[in-house]
C-alpha atoms as a PDB file:
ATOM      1  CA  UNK A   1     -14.943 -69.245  29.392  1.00  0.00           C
ATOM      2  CA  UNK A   2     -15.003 -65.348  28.506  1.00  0.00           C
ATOM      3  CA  UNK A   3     -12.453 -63.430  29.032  1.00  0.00           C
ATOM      4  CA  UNK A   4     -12.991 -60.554  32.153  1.00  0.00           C
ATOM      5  CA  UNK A   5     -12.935 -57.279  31.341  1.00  0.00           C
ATOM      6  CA  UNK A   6     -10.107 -55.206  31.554  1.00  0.00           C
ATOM      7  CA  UNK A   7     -10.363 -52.325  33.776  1.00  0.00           C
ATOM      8  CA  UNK A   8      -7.038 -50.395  32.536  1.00  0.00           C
ATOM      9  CA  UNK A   9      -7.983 -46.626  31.360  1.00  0.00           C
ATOM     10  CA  UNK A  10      -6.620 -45.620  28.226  1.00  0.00           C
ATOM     11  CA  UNK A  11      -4.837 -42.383  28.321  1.00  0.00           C
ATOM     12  CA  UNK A  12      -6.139 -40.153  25.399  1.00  0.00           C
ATOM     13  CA  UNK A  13      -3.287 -36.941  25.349  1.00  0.00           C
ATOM     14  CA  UNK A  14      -4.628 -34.096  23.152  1.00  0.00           C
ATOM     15  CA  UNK A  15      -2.854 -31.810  21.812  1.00  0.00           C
ATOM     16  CA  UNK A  16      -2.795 -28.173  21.438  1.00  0.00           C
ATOM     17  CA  UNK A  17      -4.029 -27.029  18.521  1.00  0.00           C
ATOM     18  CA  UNK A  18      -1.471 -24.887  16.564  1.00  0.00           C
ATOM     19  CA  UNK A  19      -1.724 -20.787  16.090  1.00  0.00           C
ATOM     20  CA  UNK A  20      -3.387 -19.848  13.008  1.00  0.00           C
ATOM     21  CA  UNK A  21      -1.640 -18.121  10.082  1.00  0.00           C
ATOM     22  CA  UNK A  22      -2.250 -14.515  11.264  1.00  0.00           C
ATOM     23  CA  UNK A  23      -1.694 -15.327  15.045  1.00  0.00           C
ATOM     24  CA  UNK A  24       1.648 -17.473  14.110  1.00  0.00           C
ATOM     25  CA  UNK A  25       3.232 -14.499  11.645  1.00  0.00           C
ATOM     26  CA  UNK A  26       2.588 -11.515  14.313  1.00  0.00           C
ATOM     27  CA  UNK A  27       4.044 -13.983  16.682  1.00  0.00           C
ATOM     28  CA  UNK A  28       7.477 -13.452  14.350  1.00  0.00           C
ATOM     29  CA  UNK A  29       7.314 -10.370  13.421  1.00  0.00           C
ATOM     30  CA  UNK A  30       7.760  -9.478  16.785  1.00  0.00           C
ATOM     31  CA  UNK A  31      10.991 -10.086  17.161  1.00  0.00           C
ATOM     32  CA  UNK A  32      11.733  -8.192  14.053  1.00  0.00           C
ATOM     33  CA  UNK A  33      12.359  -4.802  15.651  1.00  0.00           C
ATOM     34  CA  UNK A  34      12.073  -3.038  12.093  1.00  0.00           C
ATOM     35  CA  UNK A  35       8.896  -5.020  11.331  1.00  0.00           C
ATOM     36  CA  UNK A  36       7.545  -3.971  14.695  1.00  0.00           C
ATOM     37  CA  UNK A  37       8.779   0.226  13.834  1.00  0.00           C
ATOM     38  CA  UNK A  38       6.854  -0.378  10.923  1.00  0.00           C
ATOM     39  CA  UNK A  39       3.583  -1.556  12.184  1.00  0.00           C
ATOM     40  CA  UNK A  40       3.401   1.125  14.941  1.00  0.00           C
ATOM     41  CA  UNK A  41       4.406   3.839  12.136  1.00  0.00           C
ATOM     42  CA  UNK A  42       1.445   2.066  10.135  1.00  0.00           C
ATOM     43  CA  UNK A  43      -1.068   1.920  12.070  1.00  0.00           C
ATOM     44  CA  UNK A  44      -0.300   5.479  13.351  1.00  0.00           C
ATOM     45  CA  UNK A  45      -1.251   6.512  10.025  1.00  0.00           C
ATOM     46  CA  UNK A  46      -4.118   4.443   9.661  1.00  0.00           C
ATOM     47  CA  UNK A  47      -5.443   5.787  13.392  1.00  0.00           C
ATOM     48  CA  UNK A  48      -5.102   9.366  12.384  1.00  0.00           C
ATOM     49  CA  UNK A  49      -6.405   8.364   8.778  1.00  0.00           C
ATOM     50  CA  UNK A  50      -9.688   6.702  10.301  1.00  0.00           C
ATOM     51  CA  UNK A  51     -10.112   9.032  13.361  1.00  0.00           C
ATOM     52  CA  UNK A  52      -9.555  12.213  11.609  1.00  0.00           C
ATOM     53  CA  UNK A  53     -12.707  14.042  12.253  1.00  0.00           C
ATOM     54  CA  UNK A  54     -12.961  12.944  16.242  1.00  0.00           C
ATOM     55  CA  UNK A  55      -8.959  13.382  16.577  1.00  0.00           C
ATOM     56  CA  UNK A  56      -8.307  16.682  14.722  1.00  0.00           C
ATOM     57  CA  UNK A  57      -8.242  19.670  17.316  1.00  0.00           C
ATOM     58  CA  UNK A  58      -9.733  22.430  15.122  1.00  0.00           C
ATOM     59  CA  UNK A  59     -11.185  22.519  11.285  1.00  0.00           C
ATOM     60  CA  UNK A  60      -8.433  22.255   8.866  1.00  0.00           C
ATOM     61  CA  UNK A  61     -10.091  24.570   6.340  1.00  0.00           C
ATOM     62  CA  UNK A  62     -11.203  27.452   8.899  1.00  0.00           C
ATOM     63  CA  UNK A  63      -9.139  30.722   8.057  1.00  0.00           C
ATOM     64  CA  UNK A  64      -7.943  33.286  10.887  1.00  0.00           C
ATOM     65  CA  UNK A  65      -5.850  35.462   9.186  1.00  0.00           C
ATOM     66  CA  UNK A  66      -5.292  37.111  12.408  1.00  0.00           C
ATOM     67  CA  UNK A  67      -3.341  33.847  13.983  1.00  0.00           C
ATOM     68  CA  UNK A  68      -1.384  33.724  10.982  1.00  0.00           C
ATOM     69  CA  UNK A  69       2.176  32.238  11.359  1.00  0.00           C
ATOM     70  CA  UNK A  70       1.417  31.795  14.746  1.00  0.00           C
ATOM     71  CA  UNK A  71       4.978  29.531  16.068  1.00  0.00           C
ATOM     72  CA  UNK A  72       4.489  26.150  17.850  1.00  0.00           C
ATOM     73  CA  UNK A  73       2.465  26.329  21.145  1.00  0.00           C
ATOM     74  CA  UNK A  74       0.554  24.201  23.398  1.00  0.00           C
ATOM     75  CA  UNK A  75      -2.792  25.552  21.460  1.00  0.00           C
ATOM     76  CA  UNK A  76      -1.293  24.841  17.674  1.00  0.00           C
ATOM     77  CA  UNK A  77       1.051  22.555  18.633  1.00  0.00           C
ATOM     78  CA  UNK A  78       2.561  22.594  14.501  1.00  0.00           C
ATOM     79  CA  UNK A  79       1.885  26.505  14.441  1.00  0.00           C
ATOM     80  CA  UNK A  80      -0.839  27.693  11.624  1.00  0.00           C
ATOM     81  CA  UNK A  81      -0.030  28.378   8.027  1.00  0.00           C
ATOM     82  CA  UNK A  82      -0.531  31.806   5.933  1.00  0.00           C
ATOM     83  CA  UNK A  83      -4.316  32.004   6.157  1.00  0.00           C
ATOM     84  CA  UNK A  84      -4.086  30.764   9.979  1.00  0.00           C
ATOM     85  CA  UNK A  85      -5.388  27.399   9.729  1.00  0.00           C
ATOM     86  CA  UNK A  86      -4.217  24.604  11.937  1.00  0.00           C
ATOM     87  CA  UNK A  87      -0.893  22.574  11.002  1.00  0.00           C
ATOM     88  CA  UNK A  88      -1.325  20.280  12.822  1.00  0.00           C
ATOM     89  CA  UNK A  89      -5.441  19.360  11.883  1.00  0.00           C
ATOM     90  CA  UNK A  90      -4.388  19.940   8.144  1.00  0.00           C
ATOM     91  CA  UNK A  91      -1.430  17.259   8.676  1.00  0.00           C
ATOM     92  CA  UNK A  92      -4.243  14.869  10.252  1.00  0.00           C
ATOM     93  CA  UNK A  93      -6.498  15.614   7.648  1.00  0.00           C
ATOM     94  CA  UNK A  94      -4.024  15.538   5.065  1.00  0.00           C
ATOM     95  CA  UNK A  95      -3.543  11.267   6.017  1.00  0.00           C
ATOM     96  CA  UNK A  96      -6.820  10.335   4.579  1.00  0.00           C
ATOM     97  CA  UNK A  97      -6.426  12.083   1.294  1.00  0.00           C
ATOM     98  CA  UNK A  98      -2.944   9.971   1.342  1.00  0.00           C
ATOM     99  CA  UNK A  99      -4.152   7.174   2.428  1.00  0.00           C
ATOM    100  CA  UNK A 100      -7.232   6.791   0.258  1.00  0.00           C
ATOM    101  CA  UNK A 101      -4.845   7.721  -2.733  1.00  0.00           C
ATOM    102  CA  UNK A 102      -2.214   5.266  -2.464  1.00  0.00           C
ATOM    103  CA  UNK A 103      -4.359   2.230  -0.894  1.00  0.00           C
ATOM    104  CA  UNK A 104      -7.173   2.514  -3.122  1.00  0.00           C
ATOM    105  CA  UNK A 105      -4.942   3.118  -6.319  1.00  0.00           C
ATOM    106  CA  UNK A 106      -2.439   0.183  -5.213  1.00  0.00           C
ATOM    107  CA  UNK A 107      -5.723  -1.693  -4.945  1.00  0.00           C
ATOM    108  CA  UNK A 108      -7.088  -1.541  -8.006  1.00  0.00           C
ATOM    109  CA  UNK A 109      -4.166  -1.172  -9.767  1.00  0.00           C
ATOM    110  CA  UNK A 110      -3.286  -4.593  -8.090  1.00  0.00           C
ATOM    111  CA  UNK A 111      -6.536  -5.972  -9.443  1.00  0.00           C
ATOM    112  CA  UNK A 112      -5.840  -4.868 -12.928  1.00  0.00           C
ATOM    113  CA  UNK A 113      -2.909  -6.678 -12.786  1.00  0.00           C
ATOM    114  CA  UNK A 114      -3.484 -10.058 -11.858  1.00  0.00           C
ATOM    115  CA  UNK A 115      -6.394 -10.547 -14.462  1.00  0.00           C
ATOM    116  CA  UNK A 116      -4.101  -9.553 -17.289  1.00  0.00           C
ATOM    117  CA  UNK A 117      -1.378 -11.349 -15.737  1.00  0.00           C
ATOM    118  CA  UNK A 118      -2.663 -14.407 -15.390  1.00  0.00           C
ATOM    119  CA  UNK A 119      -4.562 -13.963 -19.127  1.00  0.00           C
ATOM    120  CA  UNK A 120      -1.024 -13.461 -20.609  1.00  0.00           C
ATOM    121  CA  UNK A 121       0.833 -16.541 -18.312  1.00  0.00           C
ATOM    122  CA  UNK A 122      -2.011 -19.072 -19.290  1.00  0.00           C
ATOM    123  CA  UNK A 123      -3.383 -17.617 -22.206  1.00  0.00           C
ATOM    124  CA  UNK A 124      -2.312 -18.296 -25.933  1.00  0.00           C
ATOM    125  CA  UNK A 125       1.029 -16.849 -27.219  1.00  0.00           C
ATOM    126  CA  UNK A 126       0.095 -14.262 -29.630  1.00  0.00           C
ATOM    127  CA  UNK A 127      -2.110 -12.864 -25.885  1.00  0.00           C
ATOM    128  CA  UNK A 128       1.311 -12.745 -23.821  1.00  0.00           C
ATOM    129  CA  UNK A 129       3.106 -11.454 -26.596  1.00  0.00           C
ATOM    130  CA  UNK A 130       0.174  -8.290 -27.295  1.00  0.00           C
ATOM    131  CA  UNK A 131      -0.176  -7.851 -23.490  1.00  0.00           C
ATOM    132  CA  UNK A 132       3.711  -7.954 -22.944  1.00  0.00           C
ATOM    133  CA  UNK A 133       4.292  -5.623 -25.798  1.00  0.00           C
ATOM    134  CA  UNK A 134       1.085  -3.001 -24.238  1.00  0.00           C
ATOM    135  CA  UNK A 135       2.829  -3.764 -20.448  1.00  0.00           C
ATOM    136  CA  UNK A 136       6.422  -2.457 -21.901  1.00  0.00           C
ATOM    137  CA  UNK A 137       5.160   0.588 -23.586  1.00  0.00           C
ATOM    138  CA  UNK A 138       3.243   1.674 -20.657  1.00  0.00           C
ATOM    139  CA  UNK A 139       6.018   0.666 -18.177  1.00  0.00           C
ATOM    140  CA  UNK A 140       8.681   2.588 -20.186  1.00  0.00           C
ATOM    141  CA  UNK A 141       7.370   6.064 -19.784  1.00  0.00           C
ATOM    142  CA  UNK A 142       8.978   7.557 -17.119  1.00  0.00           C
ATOM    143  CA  UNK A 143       6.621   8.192 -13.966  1.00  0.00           C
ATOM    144  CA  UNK A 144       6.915  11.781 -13.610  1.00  0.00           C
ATOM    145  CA  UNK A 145       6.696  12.926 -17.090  1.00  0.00           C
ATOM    146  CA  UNK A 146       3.525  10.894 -17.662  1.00  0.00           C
ATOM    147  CA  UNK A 147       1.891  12.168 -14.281  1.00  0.00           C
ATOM    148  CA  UNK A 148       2.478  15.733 -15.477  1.00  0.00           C
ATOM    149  CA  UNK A 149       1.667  14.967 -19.352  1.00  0.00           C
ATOM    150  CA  UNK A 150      -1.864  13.526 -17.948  1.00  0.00           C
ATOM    151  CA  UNK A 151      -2.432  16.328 -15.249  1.00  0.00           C
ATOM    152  CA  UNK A 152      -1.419  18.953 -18.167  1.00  0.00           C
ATOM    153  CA  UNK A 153      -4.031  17.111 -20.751  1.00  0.00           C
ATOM    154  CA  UNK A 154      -7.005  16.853 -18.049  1.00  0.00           C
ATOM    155  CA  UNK A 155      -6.378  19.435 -15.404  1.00  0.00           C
ATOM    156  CA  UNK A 156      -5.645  18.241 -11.904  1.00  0.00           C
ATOM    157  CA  UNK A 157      -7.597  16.573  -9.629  1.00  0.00           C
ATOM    158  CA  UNK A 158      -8.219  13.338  -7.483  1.00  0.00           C
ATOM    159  CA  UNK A 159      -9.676  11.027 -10.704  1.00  0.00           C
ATOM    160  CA  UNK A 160      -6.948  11.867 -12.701  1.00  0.00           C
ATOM    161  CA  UNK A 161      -4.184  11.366 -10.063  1.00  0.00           C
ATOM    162  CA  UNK A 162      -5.843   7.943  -9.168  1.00  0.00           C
ATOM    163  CA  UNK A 163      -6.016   6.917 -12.877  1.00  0.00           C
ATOM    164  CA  UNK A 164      -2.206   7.952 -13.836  1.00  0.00           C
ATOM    165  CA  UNK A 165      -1.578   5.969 -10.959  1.00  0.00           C
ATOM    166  CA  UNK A 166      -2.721   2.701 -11.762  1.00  0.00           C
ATOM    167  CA  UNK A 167      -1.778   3.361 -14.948  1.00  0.00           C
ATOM    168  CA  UNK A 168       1.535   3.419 -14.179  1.00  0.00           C
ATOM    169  CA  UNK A 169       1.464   0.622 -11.406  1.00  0.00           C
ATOM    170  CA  UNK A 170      -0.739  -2.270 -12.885  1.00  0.00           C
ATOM    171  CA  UNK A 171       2.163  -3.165 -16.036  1.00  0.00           C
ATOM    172  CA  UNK A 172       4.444  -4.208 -13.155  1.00  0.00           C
ATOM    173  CA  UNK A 173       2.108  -6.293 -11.160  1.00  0.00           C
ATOM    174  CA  UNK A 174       1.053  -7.781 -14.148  1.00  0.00           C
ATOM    175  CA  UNK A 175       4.694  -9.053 -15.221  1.00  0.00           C
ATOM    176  CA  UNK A 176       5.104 -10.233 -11.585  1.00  0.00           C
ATOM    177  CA  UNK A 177       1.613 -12.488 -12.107  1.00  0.00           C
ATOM    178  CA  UNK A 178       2.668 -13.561 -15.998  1.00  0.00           C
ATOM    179  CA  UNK A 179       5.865 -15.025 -14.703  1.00  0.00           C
ATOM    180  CA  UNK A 180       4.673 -16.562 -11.140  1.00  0.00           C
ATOM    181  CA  UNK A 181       2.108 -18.125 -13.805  1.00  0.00           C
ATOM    182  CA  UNK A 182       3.971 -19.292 -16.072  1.00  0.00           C
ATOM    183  CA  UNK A 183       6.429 -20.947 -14.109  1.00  0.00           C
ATOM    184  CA  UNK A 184       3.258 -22.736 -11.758  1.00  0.00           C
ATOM    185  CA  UNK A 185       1.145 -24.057 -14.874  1.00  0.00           C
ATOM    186  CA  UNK A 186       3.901 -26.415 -16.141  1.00  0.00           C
ATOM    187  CA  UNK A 187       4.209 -27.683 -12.401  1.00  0.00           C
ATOM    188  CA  UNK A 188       2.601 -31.483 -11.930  1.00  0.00           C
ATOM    189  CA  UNK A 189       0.091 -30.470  -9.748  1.00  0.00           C
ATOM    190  CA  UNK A 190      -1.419 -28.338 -12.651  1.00  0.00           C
ATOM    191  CA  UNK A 191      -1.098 -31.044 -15.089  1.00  0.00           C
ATOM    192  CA  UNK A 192      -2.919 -33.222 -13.500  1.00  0.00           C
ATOM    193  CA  UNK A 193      -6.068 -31.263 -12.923  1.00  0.00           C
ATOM    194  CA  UNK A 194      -6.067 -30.328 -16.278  1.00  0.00           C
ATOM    195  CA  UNK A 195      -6.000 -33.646 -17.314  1.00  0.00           C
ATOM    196  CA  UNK A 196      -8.961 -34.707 -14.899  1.00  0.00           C
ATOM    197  CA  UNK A 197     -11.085 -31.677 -16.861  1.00  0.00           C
ATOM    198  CA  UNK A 198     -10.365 -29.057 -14.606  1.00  0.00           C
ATOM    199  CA  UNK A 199     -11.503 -25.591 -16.748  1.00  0.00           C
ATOM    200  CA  UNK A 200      -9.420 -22.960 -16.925  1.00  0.00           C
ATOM    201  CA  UNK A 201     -10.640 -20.600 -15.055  1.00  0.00           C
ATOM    202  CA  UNK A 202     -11.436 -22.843 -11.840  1.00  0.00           C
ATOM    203  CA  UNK A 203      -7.315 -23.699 -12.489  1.00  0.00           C
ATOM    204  CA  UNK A 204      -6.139 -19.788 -12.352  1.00  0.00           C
ATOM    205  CA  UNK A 205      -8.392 -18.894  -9.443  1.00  0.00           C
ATOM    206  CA  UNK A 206      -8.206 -21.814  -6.994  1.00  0.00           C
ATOM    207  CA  UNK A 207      -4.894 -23.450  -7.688  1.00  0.00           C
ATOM    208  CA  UNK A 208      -2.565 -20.893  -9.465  1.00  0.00           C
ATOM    209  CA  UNK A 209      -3.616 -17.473  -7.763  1.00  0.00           C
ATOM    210  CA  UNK A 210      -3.191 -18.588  -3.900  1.00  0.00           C
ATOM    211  CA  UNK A 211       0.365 -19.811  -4.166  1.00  0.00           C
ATOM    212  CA  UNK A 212       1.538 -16.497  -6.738  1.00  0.00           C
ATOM    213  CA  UNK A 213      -0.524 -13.722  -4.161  1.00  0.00           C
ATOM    214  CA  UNK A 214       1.671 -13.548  -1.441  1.00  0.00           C
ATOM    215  CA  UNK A 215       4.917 -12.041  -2.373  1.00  0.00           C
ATOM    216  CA  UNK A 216       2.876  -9.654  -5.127  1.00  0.00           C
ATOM    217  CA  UNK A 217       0.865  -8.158  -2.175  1.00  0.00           C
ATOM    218  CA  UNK A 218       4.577  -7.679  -0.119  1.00  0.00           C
ATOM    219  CA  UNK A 219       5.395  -5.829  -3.090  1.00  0.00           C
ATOM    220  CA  UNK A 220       1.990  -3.929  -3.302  1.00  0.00           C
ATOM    221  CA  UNK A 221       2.129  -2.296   0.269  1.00  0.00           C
ATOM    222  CA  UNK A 222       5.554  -1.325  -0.135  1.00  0.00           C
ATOM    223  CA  UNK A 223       4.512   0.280  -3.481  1.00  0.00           C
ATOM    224  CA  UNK A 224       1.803   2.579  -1.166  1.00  0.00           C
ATOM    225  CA  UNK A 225       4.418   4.901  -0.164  1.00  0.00           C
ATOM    226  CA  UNK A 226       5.775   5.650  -3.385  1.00  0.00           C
ATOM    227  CA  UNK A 227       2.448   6.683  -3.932  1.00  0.00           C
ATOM    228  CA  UNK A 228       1.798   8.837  -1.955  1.00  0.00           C
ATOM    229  CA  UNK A 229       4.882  10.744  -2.108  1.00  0.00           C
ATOM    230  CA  UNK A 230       3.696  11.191  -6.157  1.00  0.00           C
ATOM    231  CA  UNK A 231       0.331  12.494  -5.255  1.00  0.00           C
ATOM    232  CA  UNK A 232       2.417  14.846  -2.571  1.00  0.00           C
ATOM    233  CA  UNK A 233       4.923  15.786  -5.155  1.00  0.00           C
ATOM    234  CA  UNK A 234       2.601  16.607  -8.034  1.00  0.00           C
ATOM    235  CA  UNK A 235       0.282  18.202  -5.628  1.00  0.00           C
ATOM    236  CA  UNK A 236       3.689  20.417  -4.681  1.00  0.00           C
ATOM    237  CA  UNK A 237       4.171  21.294  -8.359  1.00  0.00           C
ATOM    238  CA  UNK A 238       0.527  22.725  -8.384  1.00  0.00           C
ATOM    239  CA  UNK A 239      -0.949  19.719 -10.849  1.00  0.00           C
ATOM    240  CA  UNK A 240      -1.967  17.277  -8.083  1.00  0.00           C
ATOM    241  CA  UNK A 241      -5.317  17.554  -5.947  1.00  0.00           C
ATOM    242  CA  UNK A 242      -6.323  21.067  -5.932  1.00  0.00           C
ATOM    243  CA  UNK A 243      -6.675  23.282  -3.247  1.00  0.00           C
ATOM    244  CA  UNK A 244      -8.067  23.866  -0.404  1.00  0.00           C
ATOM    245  CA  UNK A 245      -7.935  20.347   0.525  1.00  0.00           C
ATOM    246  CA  UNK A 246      -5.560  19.533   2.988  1.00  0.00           C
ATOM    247  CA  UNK A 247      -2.631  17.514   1.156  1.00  0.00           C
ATOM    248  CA  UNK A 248       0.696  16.880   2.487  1.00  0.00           C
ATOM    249  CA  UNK A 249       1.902  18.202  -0.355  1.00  0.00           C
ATOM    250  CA  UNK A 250      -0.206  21.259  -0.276  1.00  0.00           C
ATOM    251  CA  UNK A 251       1.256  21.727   2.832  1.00  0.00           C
ATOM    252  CA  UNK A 252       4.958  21.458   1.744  1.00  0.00           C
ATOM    253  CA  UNK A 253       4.135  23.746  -0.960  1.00  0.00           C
ATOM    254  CA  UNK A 254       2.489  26.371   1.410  1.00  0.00           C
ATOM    255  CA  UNK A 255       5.840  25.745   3.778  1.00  0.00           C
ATOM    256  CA  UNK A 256       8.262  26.457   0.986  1.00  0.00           C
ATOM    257  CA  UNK A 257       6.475  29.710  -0.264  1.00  0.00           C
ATOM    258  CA  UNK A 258       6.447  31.512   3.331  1.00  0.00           C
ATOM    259  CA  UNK A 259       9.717  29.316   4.683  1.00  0.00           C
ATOM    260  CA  UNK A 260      11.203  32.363   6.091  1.00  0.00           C
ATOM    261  CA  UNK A 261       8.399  33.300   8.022  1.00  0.00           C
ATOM    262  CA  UNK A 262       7.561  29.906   9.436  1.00  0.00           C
ATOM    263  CA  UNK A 263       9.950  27.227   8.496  1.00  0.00           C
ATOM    264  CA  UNK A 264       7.812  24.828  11.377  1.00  0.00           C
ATOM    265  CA  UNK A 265       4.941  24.244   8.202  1.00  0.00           C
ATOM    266  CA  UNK A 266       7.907  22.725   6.695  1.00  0.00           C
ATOM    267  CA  UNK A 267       8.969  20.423   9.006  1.00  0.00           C
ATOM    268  CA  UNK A 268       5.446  18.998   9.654  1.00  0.00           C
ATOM    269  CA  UNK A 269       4.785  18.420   6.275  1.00  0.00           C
ATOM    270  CA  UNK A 270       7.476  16.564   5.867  1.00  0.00           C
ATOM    271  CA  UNK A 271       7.199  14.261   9.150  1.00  0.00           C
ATOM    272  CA  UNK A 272       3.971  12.703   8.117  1.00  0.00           C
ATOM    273  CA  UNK A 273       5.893  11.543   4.574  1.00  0.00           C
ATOM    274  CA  UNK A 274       9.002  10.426   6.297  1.00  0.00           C
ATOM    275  CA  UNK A 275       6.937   8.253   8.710  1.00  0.00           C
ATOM    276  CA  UNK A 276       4.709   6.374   6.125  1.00  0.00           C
ATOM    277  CA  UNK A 277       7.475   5.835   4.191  1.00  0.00           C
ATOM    278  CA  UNK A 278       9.730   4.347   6.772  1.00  0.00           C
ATOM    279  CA  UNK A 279       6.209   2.192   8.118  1.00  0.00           C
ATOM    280  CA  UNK A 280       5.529   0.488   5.010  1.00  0.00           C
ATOM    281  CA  UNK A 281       8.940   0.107   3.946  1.00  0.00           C
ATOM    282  CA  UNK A 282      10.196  -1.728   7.627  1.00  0.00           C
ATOM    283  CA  UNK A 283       6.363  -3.607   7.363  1.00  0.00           C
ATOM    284  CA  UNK A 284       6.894  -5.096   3.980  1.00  0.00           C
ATOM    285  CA  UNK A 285      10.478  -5.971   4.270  1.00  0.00           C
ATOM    286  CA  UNK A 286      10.202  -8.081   7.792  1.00  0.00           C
ATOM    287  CA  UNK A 287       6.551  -9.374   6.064  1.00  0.00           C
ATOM    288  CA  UNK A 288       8.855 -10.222   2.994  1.00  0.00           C
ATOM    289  CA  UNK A 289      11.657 -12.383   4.334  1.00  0.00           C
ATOM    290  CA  UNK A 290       8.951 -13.791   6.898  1.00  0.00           C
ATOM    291  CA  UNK A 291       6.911 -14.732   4.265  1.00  0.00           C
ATOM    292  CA  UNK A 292       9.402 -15.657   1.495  1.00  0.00           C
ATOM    293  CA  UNK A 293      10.936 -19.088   1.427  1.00  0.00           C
ATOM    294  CA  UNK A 294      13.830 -18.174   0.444  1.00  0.00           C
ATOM    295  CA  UNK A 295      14.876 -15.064   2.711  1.00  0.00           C
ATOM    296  CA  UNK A 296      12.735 -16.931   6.081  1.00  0.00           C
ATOM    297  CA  UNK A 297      14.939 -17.006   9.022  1.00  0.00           C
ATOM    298  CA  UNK A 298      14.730 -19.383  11.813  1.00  0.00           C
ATOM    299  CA  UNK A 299      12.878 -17.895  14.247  1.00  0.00           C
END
């Protein structure tokens, strides 16, 4: 005799599938009111940085010397500068030459890095010790003096301000990368693909490189700031990007020279500095102890 069928239904429960990476960190960050400042104060900058021509309410380079030093008002809203131009448009203007300094110097500068970095972490010894030896003498120079000695030598401009830049930037990323290797190629994991034939470079850029990245790019976009306050700075001292493009610095510089007469350029040079400092400083510490191990807090 067979057995009859059984007519009981089987219950299959599926589950939700869990938030992605990206979907599951802004989901932290935002309770983190200072990580949440610090993306608004970000993306402010990037909005003004990317929208610039469509946003800007006059031409930041057209001169009217007869609306010169004209105060605050609901048509300049920032007042106009010696040669009558727009604060305000020049300000706007003034976030893509900042922006495109210090994110595509970081950038590349970041690049740099983690080749030599992971060259002198799982390269041969007399390799670390050269590259160590070139990343202190770089890294020892003081960062003003060598942004003015290079200005001095080659005259100012953009190229030179990018290049003392990550000149100055890629010795420490580099370090960060040498150690982060040299601590993950001893690991187990590591020794057993290179004992299965793994080569070298298939070993740095698929198994070492995604588990070192993440707290060097925290690191990175804080380090954007500090950029752009140089480029602002040297631009100040009159050996930074020339004129008349619209710099923040430019602007402090123009705001200092005539601050009796209109101490508002002043102020709205300096607002646009304070606020992308404070945004990528807030952003990459919440980012940091989200993302770090160590510093995570339950959520």
């Amino acid at each position: 005799m067979f057995a009859q069928p059984s007519d009981s239904v089987v219950t299959v429960v599926v589950e939700p599938a869990s938030p992605g990476f990206i979907v599951d960190l802004f989901r932290r960050l935002r309770q983190e009111p200072l990580g949440v400042l610090g993306l608004t104060l970000v993306l402010l900058v990037v909005f003004c940085a990317l929208m610039a021509r469509w946003i800007m309410p006059y031409n930041p380079d057209k001169i009217k010397v007869v609306e010169r030093f004209d105060m605050p008002s609901a048509i300049h809203i920032f007042g106009t500068d010696s040669l009558g131009r727009d604060v305000l448009s020049r300000v706007i203007a003034g976030s893509q030459i900042a922006l495109g300094v210090g994110v595509f110097s970081i950038a590349v500068a970041l690049i740099f890095g983690i080749i030599l970095g992971l060259l002198a972490g799982y390269g041969p010894r007399w390799l670390d010790n050269f590259l160590l030896l070139l990343f202190d003498s770089v890294y020892s120079f003081p960062t003003v003096m060598l942004g003015l000695t290079v200005v001095t030598l080659f005259g100012p401009s953009l190229e030179t301000l990018i290049s003392v830049v990550i000149t100055i930037q890629t010795p420490g990323y580099a370090r960060l990368i040498r150690t982060a290797t040299l601590s993950a190629k001893t690991s187990e994991y590591i020794l057993a693909i290179r004992s299965l034939g793994g080569s070298p470079w298939r070993i740095l850029l698929i198994h070492i490189l995604p588990n070192i990245i993440g707290p060097v790019l925290i690191i990175a976009s804080m380090d954007i700031p500090s950029v752009i306050t140089l480029e602002a700075g040297l631009t100040y001292l009159g050996m930074g990007i020339p004129p008349p493009a619209p710099s923040w610095g430019r602007i402090l510089q123009d705001g200092f020279d005539n601050i009796r007469d209109a101490p508002w350029i002043v102020i709205a040079g300096g607002i646009p500095l304070i606020f992308t400092t404070l945004g990528f400083t807030f952003l990459g510490e919440s980012l940091r102890d989200l993302l770090d191990p160590k510093l995570r807090r339950i959520v």
